[in-house]
C-alpha atoms as a PDB file:
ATOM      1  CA  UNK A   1     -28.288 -68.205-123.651  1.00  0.00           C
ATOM      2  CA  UNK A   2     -30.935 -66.922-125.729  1.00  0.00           C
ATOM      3  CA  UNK A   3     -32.220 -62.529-125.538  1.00  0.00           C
ATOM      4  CA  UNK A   4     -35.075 -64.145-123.383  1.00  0.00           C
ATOM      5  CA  UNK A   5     -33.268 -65.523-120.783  1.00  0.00           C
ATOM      6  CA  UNK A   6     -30.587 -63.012-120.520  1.00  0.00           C
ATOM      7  CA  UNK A   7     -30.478 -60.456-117.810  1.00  0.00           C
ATOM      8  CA  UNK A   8     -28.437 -57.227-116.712  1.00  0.00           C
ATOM      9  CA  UNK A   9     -27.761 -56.069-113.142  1.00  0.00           C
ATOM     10  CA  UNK A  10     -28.387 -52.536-112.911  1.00  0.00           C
ATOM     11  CA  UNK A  11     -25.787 -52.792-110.053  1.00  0.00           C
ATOM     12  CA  UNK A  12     -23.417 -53.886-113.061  1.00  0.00           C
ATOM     13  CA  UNK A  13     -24.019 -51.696-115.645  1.00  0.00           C
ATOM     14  CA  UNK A  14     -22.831 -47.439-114.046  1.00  0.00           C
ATOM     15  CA  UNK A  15     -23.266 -44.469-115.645  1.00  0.00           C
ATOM     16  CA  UNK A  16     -21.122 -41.575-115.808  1.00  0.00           C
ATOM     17  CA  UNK A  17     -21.952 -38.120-114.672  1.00  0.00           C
ATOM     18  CA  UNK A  18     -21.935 -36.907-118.636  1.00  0.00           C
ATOM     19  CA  UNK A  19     -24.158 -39.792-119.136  1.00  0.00           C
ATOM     20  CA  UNK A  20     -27.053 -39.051-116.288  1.00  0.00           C
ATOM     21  CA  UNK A  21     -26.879 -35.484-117.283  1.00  0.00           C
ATOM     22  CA  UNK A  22     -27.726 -36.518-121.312  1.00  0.00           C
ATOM     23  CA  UNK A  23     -30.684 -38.888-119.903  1.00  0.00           C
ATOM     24  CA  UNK A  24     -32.266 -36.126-117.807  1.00  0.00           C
ATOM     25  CA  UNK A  25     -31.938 -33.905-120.517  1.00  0.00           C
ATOM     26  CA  UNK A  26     -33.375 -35.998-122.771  1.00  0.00           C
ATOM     27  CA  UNK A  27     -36.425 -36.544-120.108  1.00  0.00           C
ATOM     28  CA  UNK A  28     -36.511 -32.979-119.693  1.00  0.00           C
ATOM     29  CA  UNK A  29     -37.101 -32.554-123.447  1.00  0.00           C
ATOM     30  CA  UNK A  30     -39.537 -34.900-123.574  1.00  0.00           C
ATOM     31  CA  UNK A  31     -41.494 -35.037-120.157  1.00  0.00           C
ATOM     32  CA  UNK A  32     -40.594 -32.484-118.833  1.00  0.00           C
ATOM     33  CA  UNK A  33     -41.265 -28.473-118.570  1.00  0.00           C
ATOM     34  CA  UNK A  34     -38.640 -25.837-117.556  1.00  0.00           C
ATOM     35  CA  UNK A  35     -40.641 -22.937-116.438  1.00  0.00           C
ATOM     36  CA  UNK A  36     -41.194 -20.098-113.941  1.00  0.00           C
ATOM     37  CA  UNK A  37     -43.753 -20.200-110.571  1.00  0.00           C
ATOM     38  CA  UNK A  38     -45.012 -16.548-109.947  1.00  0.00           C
ATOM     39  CA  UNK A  39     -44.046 -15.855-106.151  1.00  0.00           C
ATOM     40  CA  UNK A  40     -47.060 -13.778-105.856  1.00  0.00           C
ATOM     41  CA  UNK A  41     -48.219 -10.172-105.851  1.00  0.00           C
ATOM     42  CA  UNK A  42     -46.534  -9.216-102.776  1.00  0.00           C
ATOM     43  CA  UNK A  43     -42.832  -9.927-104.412  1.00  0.00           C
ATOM     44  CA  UNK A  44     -43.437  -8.499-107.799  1.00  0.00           C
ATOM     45  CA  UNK A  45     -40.226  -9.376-110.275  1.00  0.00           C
ATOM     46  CA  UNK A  46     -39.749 -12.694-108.126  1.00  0.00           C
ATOM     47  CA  UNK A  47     -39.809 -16.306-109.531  1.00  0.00           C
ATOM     48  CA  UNK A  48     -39.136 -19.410-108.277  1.00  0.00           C
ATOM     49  CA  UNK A  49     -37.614 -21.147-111.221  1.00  0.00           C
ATOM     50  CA  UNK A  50     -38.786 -25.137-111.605  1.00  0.00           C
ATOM     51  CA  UNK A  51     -37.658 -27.943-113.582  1.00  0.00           C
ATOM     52  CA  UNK A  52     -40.455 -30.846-113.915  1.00  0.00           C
ATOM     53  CA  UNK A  53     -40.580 -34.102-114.989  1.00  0.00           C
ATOM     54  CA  UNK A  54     -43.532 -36.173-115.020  1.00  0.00           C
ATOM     55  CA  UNK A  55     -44.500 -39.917-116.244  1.00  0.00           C
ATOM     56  CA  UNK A  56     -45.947 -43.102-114.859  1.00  0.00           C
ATOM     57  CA  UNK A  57     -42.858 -45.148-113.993  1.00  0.00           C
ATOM     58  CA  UNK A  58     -41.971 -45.517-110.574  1.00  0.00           C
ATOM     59  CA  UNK A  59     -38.530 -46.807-110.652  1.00  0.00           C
ATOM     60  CA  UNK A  60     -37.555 -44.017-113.147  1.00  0.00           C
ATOM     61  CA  UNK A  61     -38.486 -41.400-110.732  1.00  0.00           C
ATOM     62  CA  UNK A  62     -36.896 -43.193-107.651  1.00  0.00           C
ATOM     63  CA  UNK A  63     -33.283 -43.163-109.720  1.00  0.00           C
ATOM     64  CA  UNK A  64     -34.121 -39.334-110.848  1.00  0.00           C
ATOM     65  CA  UNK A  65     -34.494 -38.564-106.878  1.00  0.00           C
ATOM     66  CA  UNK A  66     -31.532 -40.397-106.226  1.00  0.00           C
ATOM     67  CA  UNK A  67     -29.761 -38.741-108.394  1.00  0.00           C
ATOM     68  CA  UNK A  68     -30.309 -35.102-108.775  1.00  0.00           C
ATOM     69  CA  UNK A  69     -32.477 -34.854-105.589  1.00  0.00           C
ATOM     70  CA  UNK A  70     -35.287 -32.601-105.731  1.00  0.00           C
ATOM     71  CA  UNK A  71     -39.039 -33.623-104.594  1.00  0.00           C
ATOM     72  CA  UNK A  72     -41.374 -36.535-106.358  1.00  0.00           C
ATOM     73  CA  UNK A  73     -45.122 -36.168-106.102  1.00  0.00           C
ATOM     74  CA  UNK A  74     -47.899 -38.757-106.895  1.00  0.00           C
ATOM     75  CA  UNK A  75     -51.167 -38.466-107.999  1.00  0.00           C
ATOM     76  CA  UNK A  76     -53.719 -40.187-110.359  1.00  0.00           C
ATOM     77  CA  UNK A  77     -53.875 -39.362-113.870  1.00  0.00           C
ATOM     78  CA  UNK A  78     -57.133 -38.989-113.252  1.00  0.00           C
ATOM     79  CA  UNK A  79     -57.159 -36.139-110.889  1.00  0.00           C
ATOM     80  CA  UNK A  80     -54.794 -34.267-112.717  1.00  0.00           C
ATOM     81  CA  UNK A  81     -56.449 -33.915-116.121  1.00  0.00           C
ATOM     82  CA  UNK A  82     -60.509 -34.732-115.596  1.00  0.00           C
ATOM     83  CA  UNK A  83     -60.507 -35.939-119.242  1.00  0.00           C
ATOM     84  CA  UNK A  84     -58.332 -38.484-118.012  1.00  0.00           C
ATOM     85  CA  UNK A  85     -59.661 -41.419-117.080  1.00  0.00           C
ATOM     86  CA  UNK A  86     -57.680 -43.694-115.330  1.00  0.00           C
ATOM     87  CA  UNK A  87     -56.515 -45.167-112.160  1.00  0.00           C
ATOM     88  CA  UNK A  88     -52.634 -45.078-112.938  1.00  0.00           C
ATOM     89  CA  UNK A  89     -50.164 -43.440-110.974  1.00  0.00           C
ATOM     90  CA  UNK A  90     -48.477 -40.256-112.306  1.00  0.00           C
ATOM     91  CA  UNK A  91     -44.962 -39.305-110.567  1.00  0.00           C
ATOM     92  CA  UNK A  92     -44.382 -35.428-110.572  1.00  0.00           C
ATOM     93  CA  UNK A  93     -40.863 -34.789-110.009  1.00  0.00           C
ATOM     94  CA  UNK A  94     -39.541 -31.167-109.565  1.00  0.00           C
ATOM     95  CA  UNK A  95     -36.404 -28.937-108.523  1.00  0.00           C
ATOM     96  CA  UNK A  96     -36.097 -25.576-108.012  1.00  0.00           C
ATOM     97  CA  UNK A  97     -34.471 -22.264-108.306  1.00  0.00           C
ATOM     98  CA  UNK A  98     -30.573 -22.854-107.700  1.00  0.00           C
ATOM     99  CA  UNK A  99     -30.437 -26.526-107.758  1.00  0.00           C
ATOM    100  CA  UNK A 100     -32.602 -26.402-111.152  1.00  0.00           C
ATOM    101  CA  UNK A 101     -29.837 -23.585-112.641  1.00  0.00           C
ATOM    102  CA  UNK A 102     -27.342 -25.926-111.758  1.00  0.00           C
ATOM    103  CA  UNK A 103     -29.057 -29.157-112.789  1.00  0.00           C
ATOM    104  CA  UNK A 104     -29.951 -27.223-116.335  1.00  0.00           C
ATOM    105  CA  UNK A 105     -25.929 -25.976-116.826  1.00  0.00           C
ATOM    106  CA  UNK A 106     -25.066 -29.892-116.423  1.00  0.00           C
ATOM    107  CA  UNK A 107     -28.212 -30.824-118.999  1.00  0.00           C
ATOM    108  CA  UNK A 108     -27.681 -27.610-121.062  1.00  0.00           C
ATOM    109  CA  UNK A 109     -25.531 -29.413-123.864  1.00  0.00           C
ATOM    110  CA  UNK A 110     -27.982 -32.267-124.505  1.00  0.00           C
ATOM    111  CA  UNK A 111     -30.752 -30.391-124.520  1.00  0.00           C
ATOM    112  CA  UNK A 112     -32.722 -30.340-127.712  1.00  0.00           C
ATOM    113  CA  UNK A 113     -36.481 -28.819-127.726  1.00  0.00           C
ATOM    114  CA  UNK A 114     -35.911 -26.591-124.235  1.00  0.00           C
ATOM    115  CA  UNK A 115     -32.733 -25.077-125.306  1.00  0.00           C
ATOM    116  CA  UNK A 116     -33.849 -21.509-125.701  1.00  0.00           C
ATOM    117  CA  UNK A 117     -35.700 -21.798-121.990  1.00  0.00           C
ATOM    118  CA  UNK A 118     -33.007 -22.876-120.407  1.00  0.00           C
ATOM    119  CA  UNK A 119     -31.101 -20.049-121.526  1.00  0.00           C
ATOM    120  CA  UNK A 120     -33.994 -17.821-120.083  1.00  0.00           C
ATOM    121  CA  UNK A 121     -33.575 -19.468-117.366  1.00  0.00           C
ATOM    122  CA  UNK A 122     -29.845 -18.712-117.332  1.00  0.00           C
ATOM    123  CA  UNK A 123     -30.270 -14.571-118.017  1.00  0.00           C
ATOM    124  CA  UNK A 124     -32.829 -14.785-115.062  1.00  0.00           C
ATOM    125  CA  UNK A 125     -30.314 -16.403-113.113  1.00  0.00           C
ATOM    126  CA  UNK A 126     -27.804 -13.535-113.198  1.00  0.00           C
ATOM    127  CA  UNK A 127     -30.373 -11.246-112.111  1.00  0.00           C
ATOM    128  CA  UNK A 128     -30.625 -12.790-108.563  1.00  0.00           C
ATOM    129  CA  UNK A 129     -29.050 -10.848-105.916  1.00  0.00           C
ATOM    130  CA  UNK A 130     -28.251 -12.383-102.332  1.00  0.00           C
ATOM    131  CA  UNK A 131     -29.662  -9.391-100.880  1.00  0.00           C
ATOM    132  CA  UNK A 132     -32.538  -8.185 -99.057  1.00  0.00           C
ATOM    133  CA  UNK A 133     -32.602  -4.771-100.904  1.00  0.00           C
ATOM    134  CA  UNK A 134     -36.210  -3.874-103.118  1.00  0.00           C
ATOM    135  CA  UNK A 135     -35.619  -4.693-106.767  1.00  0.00           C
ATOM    136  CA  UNK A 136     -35.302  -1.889-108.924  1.00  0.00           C
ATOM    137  CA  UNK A 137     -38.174  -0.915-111.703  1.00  0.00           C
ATOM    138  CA  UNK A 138     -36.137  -1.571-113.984  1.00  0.00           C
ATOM    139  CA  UNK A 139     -34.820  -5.072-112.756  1.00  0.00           C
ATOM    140  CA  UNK A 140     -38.480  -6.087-112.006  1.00  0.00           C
ATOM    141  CA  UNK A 141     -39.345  -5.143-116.009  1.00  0.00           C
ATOM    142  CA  UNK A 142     -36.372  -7.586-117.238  1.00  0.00           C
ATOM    143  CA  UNK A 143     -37.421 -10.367-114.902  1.00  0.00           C
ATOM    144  CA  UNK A 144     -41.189  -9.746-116.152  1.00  0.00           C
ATOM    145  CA  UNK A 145     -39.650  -9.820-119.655  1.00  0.00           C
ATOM    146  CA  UNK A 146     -37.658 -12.740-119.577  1.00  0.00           C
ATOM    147  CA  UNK A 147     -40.478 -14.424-117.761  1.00  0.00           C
ATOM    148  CA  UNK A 148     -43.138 -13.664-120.587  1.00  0.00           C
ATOM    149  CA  UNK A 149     -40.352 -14.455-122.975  1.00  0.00           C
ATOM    150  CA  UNK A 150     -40.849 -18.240-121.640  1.00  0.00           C
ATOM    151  CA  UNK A 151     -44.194 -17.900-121.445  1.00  0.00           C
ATOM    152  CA  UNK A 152     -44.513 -17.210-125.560  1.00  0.00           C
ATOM    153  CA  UNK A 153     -41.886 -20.734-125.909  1.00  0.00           C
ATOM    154  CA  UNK A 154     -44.542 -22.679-123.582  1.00  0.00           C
ATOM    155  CA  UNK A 155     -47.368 -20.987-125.950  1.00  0.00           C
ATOM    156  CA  UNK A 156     -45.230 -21.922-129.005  1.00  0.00           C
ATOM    157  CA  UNK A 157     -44.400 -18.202-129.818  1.00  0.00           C
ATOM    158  CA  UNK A 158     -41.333 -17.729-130.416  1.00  0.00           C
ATOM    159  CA  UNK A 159     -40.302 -21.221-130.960  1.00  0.00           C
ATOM    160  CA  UNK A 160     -37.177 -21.813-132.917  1.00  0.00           C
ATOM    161  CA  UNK A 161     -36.117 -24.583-135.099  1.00  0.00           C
ATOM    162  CA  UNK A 162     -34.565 -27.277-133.586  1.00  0.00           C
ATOM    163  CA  UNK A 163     -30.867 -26.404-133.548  1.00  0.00           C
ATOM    164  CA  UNK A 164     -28.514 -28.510-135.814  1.00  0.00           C
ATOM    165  CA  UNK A 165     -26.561 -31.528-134.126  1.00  0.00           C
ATOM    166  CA  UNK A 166     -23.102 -31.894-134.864  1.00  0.00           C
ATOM    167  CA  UNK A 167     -20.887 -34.238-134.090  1.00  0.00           C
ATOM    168  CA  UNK A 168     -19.267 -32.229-131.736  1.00  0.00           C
ATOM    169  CA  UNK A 169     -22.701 -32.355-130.038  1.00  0.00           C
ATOM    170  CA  UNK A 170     -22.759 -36.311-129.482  1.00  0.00           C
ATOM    171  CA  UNK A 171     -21.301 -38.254-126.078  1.00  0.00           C
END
């Protein structure tokens, strides 16, 4: 059997939990954006954290939903960016607030480039409170800080140097 003729069963070929989370890291460090949605004026201090993916391959984001859940969009390349111009599908897959902590802890070690914002996202994260009590002035003024704090990474402010691998980082 020659490499043309031979073929894998994805039904054959599994992969472990530590596995899945390395991929979506690695998608999330490369197509993807970890970043904070403004709740509006009316909830100053709130944020609805999101994790995003986006690309053009259908059957990738059909195993990401499968997977870690969460909510796939389509749209035209086209439509997104007018400079664009082209008829092919783009798949926008995101998660939010809890389930994107949780999906980040899991990703957190494999993460390369978005290192630093997950870990913004983390110290946000322990600022939530399962209450329906005002936030403080001085709780809304960290959240507004660790929020511009990912605003300068996105701007590339603030952007460290990519972190040295060890082997202790490797599957």
């Amino acid at each position: 059997m020659d490499i043309h003729t031979l073929q894998i069963s994805t039904d054959v070929i599994k992969m472990e939990d530590k596995e899945k989370f390395a991929y979506m890291a690695g998608l999330i460090d490369g197509e993807g954006t970890i970043t904070f949605v403004k709740r509006g004026s009316k909830y100053p201090g709130k944020f609805i954290i999101r994790v995003i993916v986006v690309g053009t391959s259908k059957e990738l984001f059909d195993w990401i939903s499968k997977e870690f859940g969460g909510t796939t969009d389509i749209t035209k390349v086209g439509e997104r960016k007018a400079k664009i111009q082209s008829t092919q599908d783009m798949y926008y897959w995101y998660i939010t607030t809890q389930k994107a902590v949780s999906l980040l802890r899991e990703c957190y070690p494999f993460l390369v480039i978005k290192k630093r914002q997950a870990e913004l996202i983390f110290e946000y994260a322990q600022t939530i409170q399962k209450t329906t009590v005002p936030l403080t002035q001085e709780l809304i003024g960290k959240r507004q800080g660790i929020y511009q704090k990912l605003r300068d990474l996105h701007k590339g402010r603030g952007r460290n140097q990519v972190p040295f691998i060890s082997e202790n980082t490797l599957i």
